[in-house]
PDB file of N, CA and C in Angstrom:
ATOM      1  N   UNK A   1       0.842  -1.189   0.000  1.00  0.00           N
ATOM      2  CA  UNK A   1       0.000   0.000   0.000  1.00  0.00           C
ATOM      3  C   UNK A   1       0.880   1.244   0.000  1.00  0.00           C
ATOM      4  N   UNK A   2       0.126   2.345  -0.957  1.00  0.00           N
ATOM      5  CA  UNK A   2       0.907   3.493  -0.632  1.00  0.00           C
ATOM      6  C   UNK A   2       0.534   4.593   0.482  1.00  0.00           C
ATOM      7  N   UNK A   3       1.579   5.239   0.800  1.00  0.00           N
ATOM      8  CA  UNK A   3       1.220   6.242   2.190  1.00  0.00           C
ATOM      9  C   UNK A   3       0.209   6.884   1.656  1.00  0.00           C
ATOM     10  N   UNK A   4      -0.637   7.712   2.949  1.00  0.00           N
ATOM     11  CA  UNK A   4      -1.612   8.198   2.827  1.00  0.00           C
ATOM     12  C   UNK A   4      -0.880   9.635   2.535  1.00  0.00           C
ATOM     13  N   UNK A   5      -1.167  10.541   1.592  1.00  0.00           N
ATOM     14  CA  UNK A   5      -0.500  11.693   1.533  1.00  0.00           C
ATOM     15  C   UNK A   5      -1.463  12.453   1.035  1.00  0.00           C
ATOM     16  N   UNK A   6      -1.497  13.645   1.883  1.00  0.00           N
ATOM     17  CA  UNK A   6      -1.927  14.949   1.893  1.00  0.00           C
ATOM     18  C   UNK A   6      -0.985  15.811   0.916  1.00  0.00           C
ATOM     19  N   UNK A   7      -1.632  17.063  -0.105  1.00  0.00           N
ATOM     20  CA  UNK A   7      -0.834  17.256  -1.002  1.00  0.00           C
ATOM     21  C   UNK A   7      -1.602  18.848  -0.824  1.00  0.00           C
ATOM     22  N   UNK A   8      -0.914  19.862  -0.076  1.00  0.00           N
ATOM     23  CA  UNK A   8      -1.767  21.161  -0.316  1.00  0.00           C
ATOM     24  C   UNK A   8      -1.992  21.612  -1.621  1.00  0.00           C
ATOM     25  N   UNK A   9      -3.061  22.055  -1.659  1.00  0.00           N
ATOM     26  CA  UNK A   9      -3.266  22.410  -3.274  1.00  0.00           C
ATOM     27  C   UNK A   9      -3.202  24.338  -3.181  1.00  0.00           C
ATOM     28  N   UNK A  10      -3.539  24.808  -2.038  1.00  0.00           N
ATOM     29  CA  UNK A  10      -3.761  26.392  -1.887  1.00  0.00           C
ATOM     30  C   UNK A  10      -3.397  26.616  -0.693  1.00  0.00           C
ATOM     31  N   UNK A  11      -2.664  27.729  -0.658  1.00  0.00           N
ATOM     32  CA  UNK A  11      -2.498  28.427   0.305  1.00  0.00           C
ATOM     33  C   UNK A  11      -4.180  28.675   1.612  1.00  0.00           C
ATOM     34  N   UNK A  12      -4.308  27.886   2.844  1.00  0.00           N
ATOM     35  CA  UNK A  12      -5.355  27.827   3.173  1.00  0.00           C
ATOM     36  C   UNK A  12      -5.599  29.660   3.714  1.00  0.00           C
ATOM     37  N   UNK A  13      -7.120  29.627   3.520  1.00  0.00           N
ATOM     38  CA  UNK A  13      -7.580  31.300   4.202  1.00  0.00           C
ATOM     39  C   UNK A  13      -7.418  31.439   5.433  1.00  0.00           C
ATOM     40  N   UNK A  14      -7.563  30.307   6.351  1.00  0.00           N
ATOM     41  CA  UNK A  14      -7.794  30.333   8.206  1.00  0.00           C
ATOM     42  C   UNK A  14      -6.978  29.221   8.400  1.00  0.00           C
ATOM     43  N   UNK A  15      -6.663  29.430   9.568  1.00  0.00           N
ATOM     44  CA  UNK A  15      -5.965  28.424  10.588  1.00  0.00           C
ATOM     45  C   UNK A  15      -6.160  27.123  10.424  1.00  0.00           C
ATOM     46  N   UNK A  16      -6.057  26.189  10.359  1.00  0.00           N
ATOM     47  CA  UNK A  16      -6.269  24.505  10.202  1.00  0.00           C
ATOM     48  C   UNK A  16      -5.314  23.963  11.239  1.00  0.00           C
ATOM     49  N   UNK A  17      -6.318  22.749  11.785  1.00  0.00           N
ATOM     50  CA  UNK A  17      -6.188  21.731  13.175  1.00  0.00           C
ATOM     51  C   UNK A  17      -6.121  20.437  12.236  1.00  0.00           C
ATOM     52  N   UNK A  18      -4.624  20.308  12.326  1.00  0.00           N
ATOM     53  CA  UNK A  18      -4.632  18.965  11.518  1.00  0.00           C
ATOM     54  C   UNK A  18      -4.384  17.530  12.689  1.00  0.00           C
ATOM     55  N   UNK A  19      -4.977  17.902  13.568  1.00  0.00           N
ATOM     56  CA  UNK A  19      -5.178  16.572  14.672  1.00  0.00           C
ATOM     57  C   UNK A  19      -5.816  15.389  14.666  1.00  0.00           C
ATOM     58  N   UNK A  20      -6.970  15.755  13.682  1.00  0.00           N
ATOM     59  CA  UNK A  20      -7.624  14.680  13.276  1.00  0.00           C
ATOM     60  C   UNK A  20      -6.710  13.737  12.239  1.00  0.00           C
ATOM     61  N   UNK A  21      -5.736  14.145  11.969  1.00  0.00           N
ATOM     62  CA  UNK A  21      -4.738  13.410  10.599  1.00  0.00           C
ATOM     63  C   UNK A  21      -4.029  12.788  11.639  1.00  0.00           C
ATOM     64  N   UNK A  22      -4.137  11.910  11.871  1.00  0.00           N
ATOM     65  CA  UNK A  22      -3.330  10.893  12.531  1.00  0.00           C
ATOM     66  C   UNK A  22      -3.469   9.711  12.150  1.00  0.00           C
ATOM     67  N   UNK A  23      -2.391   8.395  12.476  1.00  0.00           N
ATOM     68  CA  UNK A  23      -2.968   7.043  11.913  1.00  0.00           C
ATOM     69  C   UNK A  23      -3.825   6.178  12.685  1.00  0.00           C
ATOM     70  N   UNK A  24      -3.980   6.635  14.057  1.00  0.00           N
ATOM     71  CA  UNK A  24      -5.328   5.975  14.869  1.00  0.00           C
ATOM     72  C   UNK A  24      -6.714   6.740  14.422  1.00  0.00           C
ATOM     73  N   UNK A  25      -6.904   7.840  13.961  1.00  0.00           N
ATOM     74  CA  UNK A  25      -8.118   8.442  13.807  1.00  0.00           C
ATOM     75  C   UNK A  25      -8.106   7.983  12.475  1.00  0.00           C
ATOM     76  N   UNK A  26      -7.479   7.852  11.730  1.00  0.00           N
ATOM     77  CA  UNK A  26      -8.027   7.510  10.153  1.00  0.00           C
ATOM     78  C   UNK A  26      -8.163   5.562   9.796  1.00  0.00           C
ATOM     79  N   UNK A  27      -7.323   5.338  10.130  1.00  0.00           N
ATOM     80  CA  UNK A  27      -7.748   3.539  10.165  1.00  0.00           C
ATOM     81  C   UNK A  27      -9.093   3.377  10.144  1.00  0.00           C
ATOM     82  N   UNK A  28      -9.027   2.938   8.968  1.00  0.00           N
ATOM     83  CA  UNK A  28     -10.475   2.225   8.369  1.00  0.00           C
ATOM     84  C   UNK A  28     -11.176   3.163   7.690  1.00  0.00           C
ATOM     85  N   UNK A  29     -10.766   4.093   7.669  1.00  0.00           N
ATOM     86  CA  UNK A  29     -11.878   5.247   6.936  1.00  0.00           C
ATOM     87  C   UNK A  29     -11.514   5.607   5.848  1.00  0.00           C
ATOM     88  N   UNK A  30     -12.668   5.653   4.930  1.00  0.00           N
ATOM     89  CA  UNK A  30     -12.121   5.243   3.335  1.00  0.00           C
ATOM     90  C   UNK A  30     -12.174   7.104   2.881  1.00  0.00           C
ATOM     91  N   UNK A  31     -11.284   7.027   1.824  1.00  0.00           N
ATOM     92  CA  UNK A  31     -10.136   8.450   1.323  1.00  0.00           C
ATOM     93  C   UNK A  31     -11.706   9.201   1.510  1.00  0.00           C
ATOM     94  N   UNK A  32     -13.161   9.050   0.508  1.00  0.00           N
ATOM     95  CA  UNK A  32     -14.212   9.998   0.431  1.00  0.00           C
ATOM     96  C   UNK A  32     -14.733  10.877   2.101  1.00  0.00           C
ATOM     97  N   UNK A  33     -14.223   9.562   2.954  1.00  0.00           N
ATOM     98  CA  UNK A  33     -14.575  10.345   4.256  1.00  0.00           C
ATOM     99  C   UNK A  33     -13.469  10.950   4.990  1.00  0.00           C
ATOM    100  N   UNK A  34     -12.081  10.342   4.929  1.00  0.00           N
ATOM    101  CA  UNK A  34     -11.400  11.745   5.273  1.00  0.00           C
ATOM    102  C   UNK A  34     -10.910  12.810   4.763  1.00  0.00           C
ATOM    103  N   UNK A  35     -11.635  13.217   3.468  1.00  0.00           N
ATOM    104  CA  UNK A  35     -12.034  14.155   2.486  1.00  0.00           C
ATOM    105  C   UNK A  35     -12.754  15.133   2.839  1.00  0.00           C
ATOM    106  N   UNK A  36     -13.933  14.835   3.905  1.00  0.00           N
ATOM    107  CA  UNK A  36     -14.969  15.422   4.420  1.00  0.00           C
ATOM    108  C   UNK A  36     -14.449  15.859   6.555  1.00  0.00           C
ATOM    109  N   UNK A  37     -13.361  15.598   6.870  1.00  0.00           N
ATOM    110  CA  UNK A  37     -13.225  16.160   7.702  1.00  0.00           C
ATOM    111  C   UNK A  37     -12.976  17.123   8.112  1.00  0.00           C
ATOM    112  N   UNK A  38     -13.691  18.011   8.996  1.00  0.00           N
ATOM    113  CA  UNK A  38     -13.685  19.292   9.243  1.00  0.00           C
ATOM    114  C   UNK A  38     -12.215  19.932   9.836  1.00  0.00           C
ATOM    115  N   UNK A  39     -11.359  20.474   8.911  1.00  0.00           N
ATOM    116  CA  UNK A  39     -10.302  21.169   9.796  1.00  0.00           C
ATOM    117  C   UNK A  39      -9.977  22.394   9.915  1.00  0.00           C
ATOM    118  N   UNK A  40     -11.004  23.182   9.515  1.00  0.00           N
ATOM    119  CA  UNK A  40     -10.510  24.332   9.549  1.00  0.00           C
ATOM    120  C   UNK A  40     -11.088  25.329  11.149  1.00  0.00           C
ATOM    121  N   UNK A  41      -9.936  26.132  11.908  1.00  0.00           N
ATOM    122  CA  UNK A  41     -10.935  26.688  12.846  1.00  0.00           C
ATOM    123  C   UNK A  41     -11.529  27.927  12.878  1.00  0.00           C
ATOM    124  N   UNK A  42     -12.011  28.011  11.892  1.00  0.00           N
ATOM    125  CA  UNK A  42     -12.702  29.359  11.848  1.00  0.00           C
ATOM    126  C   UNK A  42     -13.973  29.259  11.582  1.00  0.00           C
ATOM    127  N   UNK A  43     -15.103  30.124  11.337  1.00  0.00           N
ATOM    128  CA  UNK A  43     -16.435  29.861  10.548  1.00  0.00           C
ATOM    129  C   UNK A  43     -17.154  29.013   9.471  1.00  0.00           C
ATOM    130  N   UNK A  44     -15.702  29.166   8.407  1.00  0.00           N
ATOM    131  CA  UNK A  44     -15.723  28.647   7.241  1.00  0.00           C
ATOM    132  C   UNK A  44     -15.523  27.161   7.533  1.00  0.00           C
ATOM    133  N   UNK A  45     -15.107  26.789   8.346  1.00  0.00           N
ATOM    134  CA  UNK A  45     -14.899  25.504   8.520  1.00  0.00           C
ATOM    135  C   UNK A  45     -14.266  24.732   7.255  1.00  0.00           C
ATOM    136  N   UNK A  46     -13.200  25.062   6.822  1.00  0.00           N
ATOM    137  CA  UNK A  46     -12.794  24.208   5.315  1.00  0.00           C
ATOM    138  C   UNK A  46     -12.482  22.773   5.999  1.00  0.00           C
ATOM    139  N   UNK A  47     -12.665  21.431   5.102  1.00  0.00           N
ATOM    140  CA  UNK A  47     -12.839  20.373   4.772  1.00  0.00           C
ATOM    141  C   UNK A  47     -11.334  19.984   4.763  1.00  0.00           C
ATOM    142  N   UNK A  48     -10.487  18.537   4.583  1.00  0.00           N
ATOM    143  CA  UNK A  48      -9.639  18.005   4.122  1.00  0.00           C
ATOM    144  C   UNK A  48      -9.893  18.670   2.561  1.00  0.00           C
ATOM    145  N   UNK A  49     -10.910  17.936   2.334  1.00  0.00           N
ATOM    146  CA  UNK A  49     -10.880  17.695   0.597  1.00  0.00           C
ATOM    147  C   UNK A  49     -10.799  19.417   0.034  1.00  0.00           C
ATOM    148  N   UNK A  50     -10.783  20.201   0.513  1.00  0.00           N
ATOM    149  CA  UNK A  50     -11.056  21.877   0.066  1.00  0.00           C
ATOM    150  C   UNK A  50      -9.544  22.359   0.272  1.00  0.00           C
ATOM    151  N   UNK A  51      -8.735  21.557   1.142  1.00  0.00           N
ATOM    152  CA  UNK A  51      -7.448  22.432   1.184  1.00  0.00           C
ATOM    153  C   UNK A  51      -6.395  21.142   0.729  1.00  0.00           C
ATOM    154  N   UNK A  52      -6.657  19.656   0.378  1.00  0.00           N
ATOM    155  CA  UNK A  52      -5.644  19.113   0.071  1.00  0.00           C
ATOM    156  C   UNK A  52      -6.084  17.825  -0.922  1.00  0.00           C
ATOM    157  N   UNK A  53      -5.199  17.878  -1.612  1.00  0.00           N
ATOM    158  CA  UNK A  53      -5.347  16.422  -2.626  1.00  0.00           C
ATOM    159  C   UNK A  53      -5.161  15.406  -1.548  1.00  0.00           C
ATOM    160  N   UNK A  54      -6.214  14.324  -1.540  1.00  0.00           N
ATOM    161  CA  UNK A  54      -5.442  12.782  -0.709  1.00  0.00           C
ATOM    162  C   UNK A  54      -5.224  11.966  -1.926  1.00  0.00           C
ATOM    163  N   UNK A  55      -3.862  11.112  -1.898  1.00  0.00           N
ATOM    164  CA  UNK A  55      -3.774   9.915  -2.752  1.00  0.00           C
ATOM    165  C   UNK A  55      -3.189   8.821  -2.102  1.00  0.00           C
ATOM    166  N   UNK A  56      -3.147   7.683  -2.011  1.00  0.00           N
ATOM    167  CA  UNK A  56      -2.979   6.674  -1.137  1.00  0.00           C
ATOM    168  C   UNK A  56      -3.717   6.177  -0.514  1.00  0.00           C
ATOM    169  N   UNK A  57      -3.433   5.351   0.594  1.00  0.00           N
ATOM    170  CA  UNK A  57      -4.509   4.520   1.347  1.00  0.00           C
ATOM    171  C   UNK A  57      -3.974   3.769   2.312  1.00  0.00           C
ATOM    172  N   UNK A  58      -2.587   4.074   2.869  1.00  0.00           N
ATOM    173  CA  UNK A  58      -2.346   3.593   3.921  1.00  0.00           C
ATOM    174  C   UNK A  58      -2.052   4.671   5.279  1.00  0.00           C
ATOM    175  N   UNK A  59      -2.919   4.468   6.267  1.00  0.00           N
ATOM    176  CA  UNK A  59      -2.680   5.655   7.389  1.00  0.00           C
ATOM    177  C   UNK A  59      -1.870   5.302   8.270  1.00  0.00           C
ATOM    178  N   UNK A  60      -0.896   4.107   7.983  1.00  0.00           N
ATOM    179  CA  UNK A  60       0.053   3.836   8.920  1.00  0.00           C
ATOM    180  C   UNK A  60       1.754   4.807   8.750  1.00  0.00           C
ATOM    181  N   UNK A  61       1.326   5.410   7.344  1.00  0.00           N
ATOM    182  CA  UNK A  61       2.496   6.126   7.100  1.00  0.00           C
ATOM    183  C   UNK A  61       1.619   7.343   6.283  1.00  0.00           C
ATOM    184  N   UNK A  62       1.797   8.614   6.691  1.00  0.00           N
ATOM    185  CA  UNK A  62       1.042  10.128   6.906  1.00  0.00           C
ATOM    186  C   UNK A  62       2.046  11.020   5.709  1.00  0.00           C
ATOM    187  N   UNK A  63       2.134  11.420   4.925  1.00  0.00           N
ATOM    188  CA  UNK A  63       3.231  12.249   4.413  1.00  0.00           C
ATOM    189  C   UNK A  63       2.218  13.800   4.212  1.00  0.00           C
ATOM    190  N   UNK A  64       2.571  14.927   4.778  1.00  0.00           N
ATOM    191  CA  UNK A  64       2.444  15.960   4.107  1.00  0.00           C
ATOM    192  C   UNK A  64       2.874  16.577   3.086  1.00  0.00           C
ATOM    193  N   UNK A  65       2.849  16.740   1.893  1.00  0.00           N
ATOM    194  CA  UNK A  65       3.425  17.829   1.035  1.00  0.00           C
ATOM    195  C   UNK A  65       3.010  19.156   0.578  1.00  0.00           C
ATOM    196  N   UNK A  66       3.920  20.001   1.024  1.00  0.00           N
ATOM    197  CA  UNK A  66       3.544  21.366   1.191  1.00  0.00           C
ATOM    198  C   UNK A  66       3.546  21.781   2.418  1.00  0.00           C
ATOM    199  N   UNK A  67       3.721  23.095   2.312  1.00  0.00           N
ATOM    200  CA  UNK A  67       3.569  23.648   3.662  1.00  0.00           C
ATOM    201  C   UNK A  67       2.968  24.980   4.265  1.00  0.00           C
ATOM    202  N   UNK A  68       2.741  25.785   5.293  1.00  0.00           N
ATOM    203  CA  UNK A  68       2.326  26.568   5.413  1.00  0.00           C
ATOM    204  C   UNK A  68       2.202  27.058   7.394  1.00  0.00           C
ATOM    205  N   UNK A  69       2.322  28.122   7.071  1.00  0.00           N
ATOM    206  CA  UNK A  69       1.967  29.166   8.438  1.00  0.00           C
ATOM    207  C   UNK A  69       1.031  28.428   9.457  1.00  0.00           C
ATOM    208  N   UNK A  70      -0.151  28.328   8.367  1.00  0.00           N
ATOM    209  CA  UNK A  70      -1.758  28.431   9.083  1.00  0.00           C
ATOM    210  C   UNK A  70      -1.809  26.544   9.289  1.00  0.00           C
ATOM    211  N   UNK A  71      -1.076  25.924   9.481  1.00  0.00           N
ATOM    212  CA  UNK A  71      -0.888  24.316   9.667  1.00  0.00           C
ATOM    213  C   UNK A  71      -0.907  24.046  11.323  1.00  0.00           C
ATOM    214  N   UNK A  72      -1.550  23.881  12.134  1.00  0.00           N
ATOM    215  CA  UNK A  72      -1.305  23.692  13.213  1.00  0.00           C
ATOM    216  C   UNK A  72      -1.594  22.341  13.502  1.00  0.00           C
ATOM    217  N   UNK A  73      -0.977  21.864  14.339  1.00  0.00           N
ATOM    218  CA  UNK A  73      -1.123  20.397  15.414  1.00  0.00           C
ATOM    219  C   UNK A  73      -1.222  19.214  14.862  1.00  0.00           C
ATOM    220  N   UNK A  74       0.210  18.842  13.440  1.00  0.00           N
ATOM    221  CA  UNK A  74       0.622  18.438  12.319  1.00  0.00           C
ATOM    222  C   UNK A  74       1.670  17.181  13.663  1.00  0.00           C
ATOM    223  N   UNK A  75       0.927  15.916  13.555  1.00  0.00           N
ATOM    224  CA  UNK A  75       1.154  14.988  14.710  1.00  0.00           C
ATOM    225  C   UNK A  75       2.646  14.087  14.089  1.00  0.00           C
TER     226      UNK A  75
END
């Protein structure tokens, strides 16, 4: 299997809590639903899928690519 990798696509508008990206919270949960997790902390609430490409499917190994300011609590 390949790593699960997050791929920023945009510079995000608000702050993002990437805590939920871990490999105990994602095990078992297929790419469409951690697509739909809420990380952003502001109003707007942006999505995984709104601030990053996922490709892969293994959450035992996490890769970010890209980077940014507004990235917080990146486990």
């Amino acid at each position: 299997m390949k790593a699960l990798t997050f791929t920023l696509v945009a510079e995000p508008a608000e702050r993002l809590d990437l805590s939920p990206l871990t490999p105990e919270r994602l095990a078992g949960i297929e790419r469409r639903d951690v697509e739909r997790i809420q990380i952003g902390m502001s109003k707007h609430g942006s999505k995984v899928g709104d601030i990053f490409r996922v490709a892969g499917s293994d959450p035992t190994y996490i890769v970010f690519e890209g980077g940014s300011t507004r990235l917080d609590l990146v486990a």
